[in-house]
C-alpha atoms as a PDB file:
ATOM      1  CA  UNK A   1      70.197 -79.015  72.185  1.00  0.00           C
ATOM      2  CA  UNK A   2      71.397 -80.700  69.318  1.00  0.00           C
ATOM      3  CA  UNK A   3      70.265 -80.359  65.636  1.00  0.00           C
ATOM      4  CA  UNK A   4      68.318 -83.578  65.489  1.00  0.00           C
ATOM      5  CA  UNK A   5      66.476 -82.791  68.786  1.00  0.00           C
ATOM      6  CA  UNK A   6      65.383 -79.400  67.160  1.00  0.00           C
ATOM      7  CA  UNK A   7      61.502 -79.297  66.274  1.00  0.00           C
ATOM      8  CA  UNK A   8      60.354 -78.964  62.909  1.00  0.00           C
ATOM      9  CA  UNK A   9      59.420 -75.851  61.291  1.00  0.00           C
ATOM     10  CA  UNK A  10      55.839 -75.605  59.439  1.00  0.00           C
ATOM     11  CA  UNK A  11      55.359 -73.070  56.941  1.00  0.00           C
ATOM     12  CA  UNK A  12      51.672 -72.622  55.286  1.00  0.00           C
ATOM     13  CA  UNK A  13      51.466 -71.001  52.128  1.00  0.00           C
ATOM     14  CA  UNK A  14      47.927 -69.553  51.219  1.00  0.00           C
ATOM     15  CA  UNK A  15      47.315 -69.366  47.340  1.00  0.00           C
ATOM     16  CA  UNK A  16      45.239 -66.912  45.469  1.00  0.00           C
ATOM     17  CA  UNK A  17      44.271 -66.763  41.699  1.00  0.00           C
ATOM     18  CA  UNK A  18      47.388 -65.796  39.232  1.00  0.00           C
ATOM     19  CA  UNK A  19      49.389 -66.189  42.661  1.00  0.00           C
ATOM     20  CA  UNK A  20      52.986 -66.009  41.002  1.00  0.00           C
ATOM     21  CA  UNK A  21      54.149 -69.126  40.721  1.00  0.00           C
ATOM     22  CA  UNK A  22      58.307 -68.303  40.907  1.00  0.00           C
ATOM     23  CA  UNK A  23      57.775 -66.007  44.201  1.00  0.00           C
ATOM     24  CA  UNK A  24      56.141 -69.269  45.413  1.00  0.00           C
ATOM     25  CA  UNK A  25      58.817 -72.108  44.242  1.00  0.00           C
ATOM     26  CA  UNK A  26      61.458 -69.570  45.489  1.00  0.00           C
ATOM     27  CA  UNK A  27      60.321 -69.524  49.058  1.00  0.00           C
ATOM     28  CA  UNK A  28      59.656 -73.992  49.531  1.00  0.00           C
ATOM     29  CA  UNK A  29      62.838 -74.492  47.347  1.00  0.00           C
ATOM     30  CA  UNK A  30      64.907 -72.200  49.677  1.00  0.00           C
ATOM     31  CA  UNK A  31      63.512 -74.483  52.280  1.00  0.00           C
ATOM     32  CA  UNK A  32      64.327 -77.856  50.609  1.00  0.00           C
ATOM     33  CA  UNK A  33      67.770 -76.796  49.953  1.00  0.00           C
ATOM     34  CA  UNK A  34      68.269 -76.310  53.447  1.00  0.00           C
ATOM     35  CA  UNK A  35      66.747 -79.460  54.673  1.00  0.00           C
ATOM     36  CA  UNK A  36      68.860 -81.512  52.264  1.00  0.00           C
ATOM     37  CA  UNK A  37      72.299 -79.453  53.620  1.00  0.00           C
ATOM     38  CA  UNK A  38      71.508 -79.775  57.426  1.00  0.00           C
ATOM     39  CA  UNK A  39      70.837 -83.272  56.326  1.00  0.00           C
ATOM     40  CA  UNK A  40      67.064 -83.302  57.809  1.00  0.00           C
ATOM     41  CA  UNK A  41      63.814 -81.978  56.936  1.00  0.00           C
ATOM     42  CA  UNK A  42      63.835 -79.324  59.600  1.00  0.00           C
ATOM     43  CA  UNK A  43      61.148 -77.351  57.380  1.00  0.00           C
ATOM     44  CA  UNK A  44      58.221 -78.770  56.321  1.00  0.00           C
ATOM     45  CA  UNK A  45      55.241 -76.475  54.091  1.00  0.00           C
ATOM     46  CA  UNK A  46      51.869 -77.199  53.035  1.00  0.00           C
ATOM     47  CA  UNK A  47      49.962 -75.278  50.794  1.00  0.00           C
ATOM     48  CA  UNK A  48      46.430 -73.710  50.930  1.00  0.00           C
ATOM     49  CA  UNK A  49      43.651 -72.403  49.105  1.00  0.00           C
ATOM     50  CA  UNK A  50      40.075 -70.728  49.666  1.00  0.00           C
ATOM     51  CA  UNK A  51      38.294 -74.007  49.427  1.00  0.00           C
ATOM     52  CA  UNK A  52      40.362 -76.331  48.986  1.00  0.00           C
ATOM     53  CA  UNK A  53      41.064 -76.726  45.242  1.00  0.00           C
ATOM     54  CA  UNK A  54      43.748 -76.317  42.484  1.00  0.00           C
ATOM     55  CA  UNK A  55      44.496 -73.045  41.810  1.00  0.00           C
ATOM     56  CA  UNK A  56      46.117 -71.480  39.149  1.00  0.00           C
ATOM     57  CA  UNK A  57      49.159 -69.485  38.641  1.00  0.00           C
ATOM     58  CA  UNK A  58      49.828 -66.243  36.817  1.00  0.00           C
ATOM     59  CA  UNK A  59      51.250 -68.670  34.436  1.00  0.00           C
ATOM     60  CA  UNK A  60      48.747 -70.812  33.602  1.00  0.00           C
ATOM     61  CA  UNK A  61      49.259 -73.850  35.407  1.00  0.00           C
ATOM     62  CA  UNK A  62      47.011 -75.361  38.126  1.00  0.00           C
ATOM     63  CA  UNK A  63      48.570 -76.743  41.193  1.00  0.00           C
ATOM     64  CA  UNK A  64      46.702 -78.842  43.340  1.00  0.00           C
ATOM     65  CA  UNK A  65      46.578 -78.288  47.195  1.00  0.00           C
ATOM     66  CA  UNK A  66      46.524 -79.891  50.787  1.00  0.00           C
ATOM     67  CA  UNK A  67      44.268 -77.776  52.879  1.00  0.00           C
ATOM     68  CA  UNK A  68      41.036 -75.731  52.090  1.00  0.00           C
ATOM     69  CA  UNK A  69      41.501 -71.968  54.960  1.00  0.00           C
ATOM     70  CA  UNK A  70      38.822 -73.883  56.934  1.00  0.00           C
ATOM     71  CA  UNK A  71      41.718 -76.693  57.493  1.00  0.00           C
ATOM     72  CA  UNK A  72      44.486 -75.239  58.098  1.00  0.00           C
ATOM     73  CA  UNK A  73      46.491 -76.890  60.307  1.00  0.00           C
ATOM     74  CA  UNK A  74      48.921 -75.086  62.572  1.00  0.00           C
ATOM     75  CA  UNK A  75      52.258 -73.687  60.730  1.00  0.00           C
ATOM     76  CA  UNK A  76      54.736 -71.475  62.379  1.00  0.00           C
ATOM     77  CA  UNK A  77      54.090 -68.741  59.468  1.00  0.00           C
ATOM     78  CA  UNK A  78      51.348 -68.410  57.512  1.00  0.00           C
ATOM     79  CA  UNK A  79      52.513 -66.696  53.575  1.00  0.00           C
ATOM     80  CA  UNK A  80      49.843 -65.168  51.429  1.00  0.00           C
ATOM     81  CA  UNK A  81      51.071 -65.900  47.933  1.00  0.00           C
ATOM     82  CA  UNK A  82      49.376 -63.264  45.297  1.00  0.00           C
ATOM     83  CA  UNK A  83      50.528 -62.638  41.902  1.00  0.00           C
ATOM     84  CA  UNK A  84      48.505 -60.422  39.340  1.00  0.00           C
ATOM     85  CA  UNK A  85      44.842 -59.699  40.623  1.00  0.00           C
ATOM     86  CA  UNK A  86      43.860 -58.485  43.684  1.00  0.00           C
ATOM     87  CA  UNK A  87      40.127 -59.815  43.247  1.00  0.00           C
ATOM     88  CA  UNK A  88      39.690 -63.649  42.857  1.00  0.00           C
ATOM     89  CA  UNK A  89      37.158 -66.151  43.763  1.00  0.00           C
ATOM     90  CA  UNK A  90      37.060 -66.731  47.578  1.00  0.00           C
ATOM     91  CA  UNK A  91      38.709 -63.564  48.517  1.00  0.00           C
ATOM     92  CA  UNK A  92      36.474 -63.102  51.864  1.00  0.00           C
ATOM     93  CA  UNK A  93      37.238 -66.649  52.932  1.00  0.00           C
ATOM     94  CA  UNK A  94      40.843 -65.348  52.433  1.00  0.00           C
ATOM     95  CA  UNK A  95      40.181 -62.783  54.293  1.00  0.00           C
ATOM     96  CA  UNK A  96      38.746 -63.849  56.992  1.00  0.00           C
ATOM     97  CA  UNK A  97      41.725 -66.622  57.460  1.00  0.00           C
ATOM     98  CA  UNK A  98      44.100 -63.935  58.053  1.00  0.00           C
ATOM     99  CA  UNK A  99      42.195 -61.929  60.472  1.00  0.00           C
ATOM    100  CA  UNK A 100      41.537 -64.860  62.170  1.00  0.00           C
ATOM    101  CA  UNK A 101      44.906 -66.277  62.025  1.00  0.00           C
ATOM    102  CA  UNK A 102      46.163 -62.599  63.232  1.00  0.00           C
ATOM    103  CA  UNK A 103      43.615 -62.390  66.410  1.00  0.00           C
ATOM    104  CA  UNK A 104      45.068 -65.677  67.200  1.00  0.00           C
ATOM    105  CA  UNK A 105      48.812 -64.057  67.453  1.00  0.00           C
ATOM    106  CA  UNK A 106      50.196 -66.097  64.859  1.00  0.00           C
ATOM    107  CA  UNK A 107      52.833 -64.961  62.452  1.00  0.00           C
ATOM    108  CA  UNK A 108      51.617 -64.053  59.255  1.00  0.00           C
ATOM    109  CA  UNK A 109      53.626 -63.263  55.506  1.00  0.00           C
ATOM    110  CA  UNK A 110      53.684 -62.323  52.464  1.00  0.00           C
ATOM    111  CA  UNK A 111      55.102 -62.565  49.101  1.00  0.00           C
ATOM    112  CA  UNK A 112      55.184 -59.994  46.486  1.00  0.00           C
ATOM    113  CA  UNK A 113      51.868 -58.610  46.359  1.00  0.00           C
ATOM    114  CA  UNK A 114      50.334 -60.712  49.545  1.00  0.00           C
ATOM    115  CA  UNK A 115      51.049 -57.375  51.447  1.00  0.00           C
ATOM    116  CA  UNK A 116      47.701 -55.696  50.038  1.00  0.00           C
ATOM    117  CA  UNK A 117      45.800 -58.869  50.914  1.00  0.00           C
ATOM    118  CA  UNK A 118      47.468 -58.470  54.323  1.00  0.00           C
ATOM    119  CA  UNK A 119      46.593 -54.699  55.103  1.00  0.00           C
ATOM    120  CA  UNK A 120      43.141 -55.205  53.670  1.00  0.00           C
ATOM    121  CA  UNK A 121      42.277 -57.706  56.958  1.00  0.00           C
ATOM    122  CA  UNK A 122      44.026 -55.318  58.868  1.00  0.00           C
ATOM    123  CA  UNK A 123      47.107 -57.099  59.295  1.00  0.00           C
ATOM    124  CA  UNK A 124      49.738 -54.780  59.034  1.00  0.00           C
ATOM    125  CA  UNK A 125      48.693 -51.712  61.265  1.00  0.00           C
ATOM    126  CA  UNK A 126      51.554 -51.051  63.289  1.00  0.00           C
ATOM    127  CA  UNK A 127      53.873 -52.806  60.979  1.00  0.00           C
ATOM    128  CA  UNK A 128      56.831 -52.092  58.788  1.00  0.00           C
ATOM    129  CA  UNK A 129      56.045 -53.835  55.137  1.00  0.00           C
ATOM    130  CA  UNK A 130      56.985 -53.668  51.786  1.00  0.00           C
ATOM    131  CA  UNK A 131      55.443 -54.717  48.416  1.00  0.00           C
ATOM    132  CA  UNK A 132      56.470 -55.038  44.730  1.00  0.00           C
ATOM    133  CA  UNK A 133      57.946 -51.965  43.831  1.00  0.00           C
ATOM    134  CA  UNK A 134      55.654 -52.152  41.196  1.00  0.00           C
ATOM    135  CA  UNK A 135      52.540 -51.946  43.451  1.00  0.00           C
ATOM    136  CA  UNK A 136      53.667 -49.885  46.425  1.00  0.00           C
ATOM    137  CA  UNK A 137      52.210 -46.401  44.837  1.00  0.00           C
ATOM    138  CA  UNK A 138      49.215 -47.809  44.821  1.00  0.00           C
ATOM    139  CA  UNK A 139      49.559 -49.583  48.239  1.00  0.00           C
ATOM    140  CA  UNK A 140      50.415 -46.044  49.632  1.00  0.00           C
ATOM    141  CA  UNK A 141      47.473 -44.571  48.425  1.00  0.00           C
ATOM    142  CA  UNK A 142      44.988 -47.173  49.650  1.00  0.00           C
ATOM    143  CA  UNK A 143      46.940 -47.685  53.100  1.00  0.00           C
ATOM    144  CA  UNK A 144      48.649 -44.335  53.733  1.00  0.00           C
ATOM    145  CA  UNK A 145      49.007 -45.320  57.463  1.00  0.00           C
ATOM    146  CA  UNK A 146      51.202 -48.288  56.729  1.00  0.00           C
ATOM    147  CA  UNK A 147      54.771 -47.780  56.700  1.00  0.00           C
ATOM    148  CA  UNK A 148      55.969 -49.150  53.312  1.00  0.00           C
ATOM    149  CA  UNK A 149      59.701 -49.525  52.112  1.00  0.00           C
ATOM    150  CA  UNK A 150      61.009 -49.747  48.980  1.00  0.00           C
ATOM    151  CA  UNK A 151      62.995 -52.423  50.339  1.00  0.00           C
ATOM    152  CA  UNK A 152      63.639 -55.751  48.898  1.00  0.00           C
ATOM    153  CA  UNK A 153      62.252 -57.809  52.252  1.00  0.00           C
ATOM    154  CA  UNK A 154      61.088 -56.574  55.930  1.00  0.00           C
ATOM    155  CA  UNK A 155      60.489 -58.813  59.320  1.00  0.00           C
ATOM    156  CA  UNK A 156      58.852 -56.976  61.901  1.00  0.00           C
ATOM    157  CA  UNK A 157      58.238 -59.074  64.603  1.00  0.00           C
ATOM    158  CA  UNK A 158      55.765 -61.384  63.259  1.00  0.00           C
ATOM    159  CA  UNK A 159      55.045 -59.876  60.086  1.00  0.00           C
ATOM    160  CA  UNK A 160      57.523 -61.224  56.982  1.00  0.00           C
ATOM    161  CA  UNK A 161      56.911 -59.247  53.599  1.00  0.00           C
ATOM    162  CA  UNK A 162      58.998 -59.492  50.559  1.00  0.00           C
ATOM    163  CA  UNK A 163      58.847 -58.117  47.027  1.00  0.00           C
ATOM    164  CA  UNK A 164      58.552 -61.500  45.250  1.00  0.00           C
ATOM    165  CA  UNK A 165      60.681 -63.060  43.109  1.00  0.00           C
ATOM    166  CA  UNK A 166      64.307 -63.618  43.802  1.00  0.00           C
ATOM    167  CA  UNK A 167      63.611 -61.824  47.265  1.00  0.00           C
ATOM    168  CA  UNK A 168      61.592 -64.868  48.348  1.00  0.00           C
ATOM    169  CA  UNK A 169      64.635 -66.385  48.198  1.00  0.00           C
ATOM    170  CA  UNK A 170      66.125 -63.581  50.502  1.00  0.00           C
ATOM    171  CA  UNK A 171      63.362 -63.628  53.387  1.00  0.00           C
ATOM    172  CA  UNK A 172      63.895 -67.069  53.684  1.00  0.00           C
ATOM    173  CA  UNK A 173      67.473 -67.348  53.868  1.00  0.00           C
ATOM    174  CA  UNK A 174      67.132 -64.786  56.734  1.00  0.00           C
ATOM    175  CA  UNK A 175      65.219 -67.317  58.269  1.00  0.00           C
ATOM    176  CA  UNK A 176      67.897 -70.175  57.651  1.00  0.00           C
ATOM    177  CA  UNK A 177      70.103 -67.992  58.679  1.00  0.00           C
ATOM    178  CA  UNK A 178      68.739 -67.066  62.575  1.00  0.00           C
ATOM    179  CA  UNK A 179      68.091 -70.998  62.714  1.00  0.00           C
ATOM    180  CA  UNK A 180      71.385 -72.502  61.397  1.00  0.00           C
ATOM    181  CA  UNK A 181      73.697 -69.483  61.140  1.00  0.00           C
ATOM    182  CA  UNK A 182      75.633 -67.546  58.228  1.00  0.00           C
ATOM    183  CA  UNK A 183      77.332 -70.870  56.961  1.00  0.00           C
ATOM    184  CA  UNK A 184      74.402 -72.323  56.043  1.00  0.00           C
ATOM    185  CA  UNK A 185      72.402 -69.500  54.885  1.00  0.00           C
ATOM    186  CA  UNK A 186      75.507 -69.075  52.743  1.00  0.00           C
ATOM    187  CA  UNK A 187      75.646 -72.508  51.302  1.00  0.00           C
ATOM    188  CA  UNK A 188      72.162 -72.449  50.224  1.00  0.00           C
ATOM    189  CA  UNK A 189      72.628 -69.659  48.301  1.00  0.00           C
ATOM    190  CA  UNK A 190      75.321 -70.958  46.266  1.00  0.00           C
ATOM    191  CA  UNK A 191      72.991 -73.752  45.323  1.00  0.00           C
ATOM    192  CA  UNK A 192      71.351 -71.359  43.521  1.00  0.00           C
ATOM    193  CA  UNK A 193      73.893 -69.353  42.634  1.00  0.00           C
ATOM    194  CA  UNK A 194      72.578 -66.462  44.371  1.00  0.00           C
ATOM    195  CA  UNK A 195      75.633 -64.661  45.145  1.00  0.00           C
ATOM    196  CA  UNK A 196      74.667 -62.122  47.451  1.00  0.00           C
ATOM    197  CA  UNK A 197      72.410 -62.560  50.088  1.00  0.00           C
ATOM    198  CA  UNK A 198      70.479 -59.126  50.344  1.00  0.00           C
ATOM    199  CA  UNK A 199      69.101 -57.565  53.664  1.00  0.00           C
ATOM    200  CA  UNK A 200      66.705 -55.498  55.176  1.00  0.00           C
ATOM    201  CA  UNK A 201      68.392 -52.476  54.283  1.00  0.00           C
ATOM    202  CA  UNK A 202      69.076 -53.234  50.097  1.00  0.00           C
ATOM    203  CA  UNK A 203      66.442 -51.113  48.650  1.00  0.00           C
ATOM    204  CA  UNK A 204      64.386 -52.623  45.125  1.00  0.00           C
ATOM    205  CA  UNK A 205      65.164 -50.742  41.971  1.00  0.00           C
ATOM    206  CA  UNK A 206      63.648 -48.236  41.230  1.00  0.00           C
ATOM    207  CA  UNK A 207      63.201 -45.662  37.870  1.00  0.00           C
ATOM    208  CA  UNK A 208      64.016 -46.165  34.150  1.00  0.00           C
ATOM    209  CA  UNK A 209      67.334 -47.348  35.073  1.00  0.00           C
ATOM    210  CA  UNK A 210      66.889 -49.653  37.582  1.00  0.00           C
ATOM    211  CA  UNK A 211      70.061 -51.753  37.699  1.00  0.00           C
ATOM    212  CA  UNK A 212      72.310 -49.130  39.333  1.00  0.00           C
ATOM    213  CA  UNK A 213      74.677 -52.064  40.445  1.00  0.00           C
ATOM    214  CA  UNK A 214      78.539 -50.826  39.930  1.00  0.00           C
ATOM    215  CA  UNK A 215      77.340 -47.577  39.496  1.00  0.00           C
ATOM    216  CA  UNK A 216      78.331 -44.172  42.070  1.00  0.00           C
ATOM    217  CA  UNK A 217      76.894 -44.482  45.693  1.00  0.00           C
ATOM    218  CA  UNK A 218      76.251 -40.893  45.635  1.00  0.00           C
ATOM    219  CA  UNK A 219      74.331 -41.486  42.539  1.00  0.00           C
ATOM    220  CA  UNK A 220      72.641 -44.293  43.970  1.00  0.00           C
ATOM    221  CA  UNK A 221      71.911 -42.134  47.243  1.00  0.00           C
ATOM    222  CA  UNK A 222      70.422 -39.119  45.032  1.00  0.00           C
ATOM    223  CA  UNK A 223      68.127 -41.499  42.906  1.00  0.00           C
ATOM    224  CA  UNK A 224      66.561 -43.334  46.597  1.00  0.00           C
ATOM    225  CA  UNK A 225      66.123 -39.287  47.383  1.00  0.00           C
ATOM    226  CA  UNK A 226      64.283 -38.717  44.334  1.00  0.00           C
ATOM    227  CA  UNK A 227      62.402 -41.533  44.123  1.00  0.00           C
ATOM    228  CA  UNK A 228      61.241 -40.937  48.054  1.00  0.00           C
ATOM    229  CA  UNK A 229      60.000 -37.210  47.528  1.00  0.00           C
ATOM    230  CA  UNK A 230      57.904 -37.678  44.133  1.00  0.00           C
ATOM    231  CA  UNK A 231      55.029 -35.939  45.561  1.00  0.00           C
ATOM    232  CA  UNK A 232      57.271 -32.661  46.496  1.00  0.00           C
ATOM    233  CA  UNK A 233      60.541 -32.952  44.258  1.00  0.00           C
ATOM    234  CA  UNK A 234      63.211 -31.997  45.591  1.00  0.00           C
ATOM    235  CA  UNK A 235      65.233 -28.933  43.693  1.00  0.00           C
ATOM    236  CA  UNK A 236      68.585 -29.206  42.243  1.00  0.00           C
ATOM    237  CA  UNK A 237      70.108 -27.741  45.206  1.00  0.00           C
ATOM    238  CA  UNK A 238      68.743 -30.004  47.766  1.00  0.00           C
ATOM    239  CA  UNK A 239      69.224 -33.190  45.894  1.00  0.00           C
ATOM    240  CA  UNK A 240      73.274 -32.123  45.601  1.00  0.00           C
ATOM    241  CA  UNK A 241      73.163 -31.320  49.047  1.00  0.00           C
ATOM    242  CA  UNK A 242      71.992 -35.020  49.972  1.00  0.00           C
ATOM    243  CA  UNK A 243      74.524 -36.221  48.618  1.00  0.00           C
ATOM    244  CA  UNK A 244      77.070 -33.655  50.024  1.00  0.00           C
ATOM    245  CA  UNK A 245      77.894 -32.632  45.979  1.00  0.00           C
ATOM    246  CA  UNK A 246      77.232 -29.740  43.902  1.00  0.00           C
ATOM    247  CA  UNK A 247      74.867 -29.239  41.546  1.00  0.00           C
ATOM    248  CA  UNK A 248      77.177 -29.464  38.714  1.00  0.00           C
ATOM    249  CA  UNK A 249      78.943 -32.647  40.277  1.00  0.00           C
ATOM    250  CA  UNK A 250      75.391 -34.028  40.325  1.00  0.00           C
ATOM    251  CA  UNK A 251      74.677 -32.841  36.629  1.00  0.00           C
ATOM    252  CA  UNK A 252      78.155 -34.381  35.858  1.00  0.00           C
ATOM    253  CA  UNK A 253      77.538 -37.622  37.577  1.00  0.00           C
ATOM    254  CA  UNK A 254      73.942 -38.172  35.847  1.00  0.00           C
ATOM    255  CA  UNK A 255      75.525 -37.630  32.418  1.00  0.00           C
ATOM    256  CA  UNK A 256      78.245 -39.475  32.622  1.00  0.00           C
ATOM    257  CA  UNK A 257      76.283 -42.571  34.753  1.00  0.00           C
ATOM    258  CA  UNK A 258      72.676 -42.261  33.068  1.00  0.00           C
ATOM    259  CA  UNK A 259      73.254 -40.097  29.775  1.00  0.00           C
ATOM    260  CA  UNK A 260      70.316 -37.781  30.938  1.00  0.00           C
ATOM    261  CA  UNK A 261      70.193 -34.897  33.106  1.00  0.00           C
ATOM    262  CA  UNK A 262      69.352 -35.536  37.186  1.00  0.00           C
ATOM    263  CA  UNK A 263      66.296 -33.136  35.892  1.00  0.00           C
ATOM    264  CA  UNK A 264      64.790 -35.696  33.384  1.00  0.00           C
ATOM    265  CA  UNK A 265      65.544 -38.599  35.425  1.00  0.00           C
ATOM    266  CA  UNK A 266      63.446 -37.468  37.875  1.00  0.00           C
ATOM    267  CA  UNK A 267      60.823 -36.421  35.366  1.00  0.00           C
ATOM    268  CA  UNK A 268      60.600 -39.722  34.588  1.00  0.00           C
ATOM    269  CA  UNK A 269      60.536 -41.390  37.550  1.00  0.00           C
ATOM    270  CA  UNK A 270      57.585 -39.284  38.616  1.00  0.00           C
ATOM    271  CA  UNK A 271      55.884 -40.015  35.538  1.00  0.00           C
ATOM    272  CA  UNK A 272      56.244 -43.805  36.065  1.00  0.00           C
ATOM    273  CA  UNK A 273      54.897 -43.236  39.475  1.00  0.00           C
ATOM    274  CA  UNK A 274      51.801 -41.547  37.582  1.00  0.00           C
ATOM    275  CA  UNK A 275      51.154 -44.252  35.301  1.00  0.00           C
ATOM    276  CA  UNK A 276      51.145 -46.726  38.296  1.00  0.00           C
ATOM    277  CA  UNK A 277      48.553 -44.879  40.064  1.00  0.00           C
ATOM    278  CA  UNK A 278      46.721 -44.649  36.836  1.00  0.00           C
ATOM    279  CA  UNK A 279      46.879 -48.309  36.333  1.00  0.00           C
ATOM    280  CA  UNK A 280      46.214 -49.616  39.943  1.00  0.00           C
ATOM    281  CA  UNK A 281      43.855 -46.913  41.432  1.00  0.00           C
ATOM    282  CA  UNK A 282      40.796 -44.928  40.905  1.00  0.00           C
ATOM    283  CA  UNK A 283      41.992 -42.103  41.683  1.00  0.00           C
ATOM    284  CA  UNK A 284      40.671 -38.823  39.966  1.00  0.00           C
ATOM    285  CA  UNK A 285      44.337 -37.412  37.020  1.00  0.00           C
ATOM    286  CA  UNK A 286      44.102 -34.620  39.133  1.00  0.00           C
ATOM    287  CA  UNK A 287      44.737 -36.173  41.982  1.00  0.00           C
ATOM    288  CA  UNK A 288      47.232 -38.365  40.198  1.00  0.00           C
ATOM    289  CA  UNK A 289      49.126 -34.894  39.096  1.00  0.00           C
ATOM    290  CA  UNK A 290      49.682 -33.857  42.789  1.00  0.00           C
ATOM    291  CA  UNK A 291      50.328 -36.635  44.126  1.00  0.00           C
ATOM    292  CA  UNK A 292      53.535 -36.698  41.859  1.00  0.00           C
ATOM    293  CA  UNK A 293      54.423 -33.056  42.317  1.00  0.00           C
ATOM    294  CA  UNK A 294      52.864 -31.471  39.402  1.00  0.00           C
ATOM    295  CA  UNK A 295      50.445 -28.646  40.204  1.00  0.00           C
ATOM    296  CA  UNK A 296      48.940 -28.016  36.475  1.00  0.00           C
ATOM    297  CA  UNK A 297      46.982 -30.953  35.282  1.00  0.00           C
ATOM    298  CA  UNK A 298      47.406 -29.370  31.390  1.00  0.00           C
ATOM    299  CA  UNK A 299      51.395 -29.393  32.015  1.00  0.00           C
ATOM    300  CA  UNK A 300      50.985 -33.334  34.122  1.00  0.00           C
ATOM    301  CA  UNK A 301      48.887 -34.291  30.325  1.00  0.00           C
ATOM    302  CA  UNK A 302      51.171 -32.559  27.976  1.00  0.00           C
ATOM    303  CA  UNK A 303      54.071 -34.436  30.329  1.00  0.00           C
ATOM    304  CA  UNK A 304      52.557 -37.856  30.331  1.00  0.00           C
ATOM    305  CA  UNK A 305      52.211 -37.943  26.730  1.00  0.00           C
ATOM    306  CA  UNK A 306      55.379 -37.057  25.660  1.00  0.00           C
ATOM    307  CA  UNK A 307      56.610 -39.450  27.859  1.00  0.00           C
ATOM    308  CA  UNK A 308      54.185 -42.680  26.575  1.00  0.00           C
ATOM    309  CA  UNK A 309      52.544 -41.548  24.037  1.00  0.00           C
ATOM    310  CA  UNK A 310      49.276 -41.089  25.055  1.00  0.00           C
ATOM    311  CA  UNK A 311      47.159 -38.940  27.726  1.00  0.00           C
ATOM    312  CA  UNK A 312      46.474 -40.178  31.150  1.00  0.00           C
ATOM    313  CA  UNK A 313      43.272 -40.650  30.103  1.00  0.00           C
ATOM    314  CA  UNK A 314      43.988 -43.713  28.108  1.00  0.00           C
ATOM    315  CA  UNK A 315      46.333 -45.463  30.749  1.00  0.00           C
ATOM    316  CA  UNK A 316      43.465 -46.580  32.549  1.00  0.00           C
ATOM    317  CA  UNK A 317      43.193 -50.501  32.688  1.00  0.00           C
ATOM    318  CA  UNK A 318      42.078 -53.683  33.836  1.00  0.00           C
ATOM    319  CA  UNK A 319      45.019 -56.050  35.986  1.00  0.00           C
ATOM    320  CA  UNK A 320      46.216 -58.456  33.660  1.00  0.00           C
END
C-alpha cells in the first residue's frame, strides 16, 4: 500500500488545569514535523477538555479547545496532558472519560504526570508506566501495584507514558518511527535538533547530579542501583559488587566523577526521595523515614535538616 493510500492517524489530547504546556507542544509539533517531511498530514490531533472550555497552562496562558470529554470523537490514542496539580475543576468528568475510553479497548496515554490521572481510573493495572521522575515516589506509594520505571518513555501495548518534556518528543518519534521507519524518525529529530533519539531502555536522571552524560558506565550503573534500593540501601560491598568493582574503585570513581563519597551520594539521593514524599503525600515522617531506609526518625530529622535546612516537619506543602 502506498503512502498516500495510508489512513490518517488521530491523536486526542485531554487537557487538565496547569497541564504543561511544552510536554503538550512537544508531542503535536513532533507530529507536524512529520506530516510536513512525508509531505502529507498523515497525523491529525484535536484537543480536549472537561467541558469544553479554554484551559490554562502551568504557564499562564489559556488555550482554547475543540471537544468538551462528552464529544470526543474517535482518535487512535487518547493523551492525558497534566502539568502541576493533580486536583482541578472537572476531574470526575476526566475520570470517567478514561475509564470509559479504557472499557471500550482504546489506547490510552500520557504525558508527564497524566500517568497518576491514568492509574487513578484504573488504567494502568497490568501495565508497565512511568512518570516524572519527579513524581514517581509518590506514584509508588499511592499505586504500589503498578510497575513504574524510571525510564524516560514506556509503550505497553496500548498504554504510552512518558516523563514530559523533551521525552514527548521521544514517545512520539517511536511512533513515527514504527509508521515511516528510522529515516524519518531521524529527520524529524534533526528539525529540532534533538540529536539522540532515546528509547525505552534510557533511564531519567536521577540524584543531585543528574546529568551523568560522558561520565563512567559503571558509575552510571552504581547510581541506577542506588537510586532503585532507597528503601533498603545497599552497603558498600554490594554496590561495588554491581558493578563488578571494589569498594575502593567505587570510592575512587565517586571522587574523582562526583567530588563526594558513593556514601553521601546516596545520602542524598535518599533524602531527595524523602522530601518528595513529604511534598506529594500524606504520609506520616515516620513512615517517610522507612520508606527511605532510615530506621531512627531522630537520626532521618537530624539528616533532613542538615541536608535543607529545615525539619521534615516544615517541608510539607501545597502543589504549586
Amino acid at each position: 500500500m502506498s503512502d498516500t493510500a495510508l489512513p490518517v492517524r488521530q491523536f486526542a489530547f485531554l487537557l487538565v488545569d496547569k497541564f504543561s504546556m511544552f510536554s503538550l507542544s512537544a508531542a503535536i509539533d513532533t507530529f507536524r514535523s512529520a506530516n510536513r517531511l512525508v509531505g502529507r498530514d498523515y497525523y491529525a490531533w484535536k484537543t480536549i477538555s472537561a467541558d469544553g472550555e479554554s484551559v490554562m497552562a502551568s504557564n499562564g496562558l489559556p488555550l482554547k479547545v475543540d471537544y468538551a470529554v462528552a464529544d470526543m470523537p474517535p482518535a487512535d490514542i487518547l493523551f492525558v496532558c497534566v502539568g502541576l496539580a493533580l486536583e482541578f475543576p472537572g476531574k470526575s468528568k476526566v475520570l470517567g472519560a478514561l475509564r470509559s475510553w479504557g472499557r471500550r479497548g482504546g489506547a490510552l496515554g500520557a504525558l508527564s504526570v497524566g500517568s497518576y490521572l491514568l492509574a487513578e481510573a484504573g488504567q494502568l493495572e497490568g501495565y508497565r508506566c512511568t512518570i516524572h521522575w519527579e513524581n514517581r515516589a509518590g506514584f509508588q506509594e499511592r499505586f504500589p501495584d503498578i510497575e513504574c520505571t524510571g525510564n524516560v518513555y514506556e509503550i505497553d501495548r496500548k498504554r504510552y507514558t512518558c516523563a514530559g518534556g523533551t521525552t514527548s518528543i521521544d514517545l512520539m518519534l517511536e511512533i513515527v518511527r514504527a509508521d515511516f521507519g528510522a529515516n524519518v524518525a531521524n529527520e524529524v529529530a534533526n528539525q529540532f535538533h534533538h540529536e539522540r533519539i532515546r528509547g525505552t531502555t534510557d533511564r531519567q536522571r536521577v540524584g543531585p547530579e543528574r546529568d551523568l552524560t560522558g561520565k563512567s558506565e559503571k558509575l552510571k550503573k552504581i547510581v541506577a542501583v542506588m537510586a532503585d534500593s532507597l528503601d533498603e540501601p545497599f552497603s558498600a560491598v554490594q554496590l561495588a559488587k554491581s558493578a563488578g568493582l571494589s569498594v575502593r574503585q567505587v570510592e575512587r570513581l565517586f571522587l574523582r566523577h562526583l567530588n563526594m563519597t558513593p556514601g553521601r551520594y546516596y545520602m542524598r539521593l535518599r533524602l531527595e526521595r524523602a522530601r518528595e514524599l513529604l511534598r506529594q503525600t500524606n504520609m506520616p515522617i515516620l513512615d517517610v523515614a522507612i520508606a527511605t531506609g532510615f530506621t531512627s526518625h531522630s537520626y532521618f530529622a537530624q539528616s533532613y535538616r542538615l541536608q535543607f535546612g529545615r525539619p521534615p516537619s516544615e517541608e510539607r506543602r501545597t502543589t504549586y
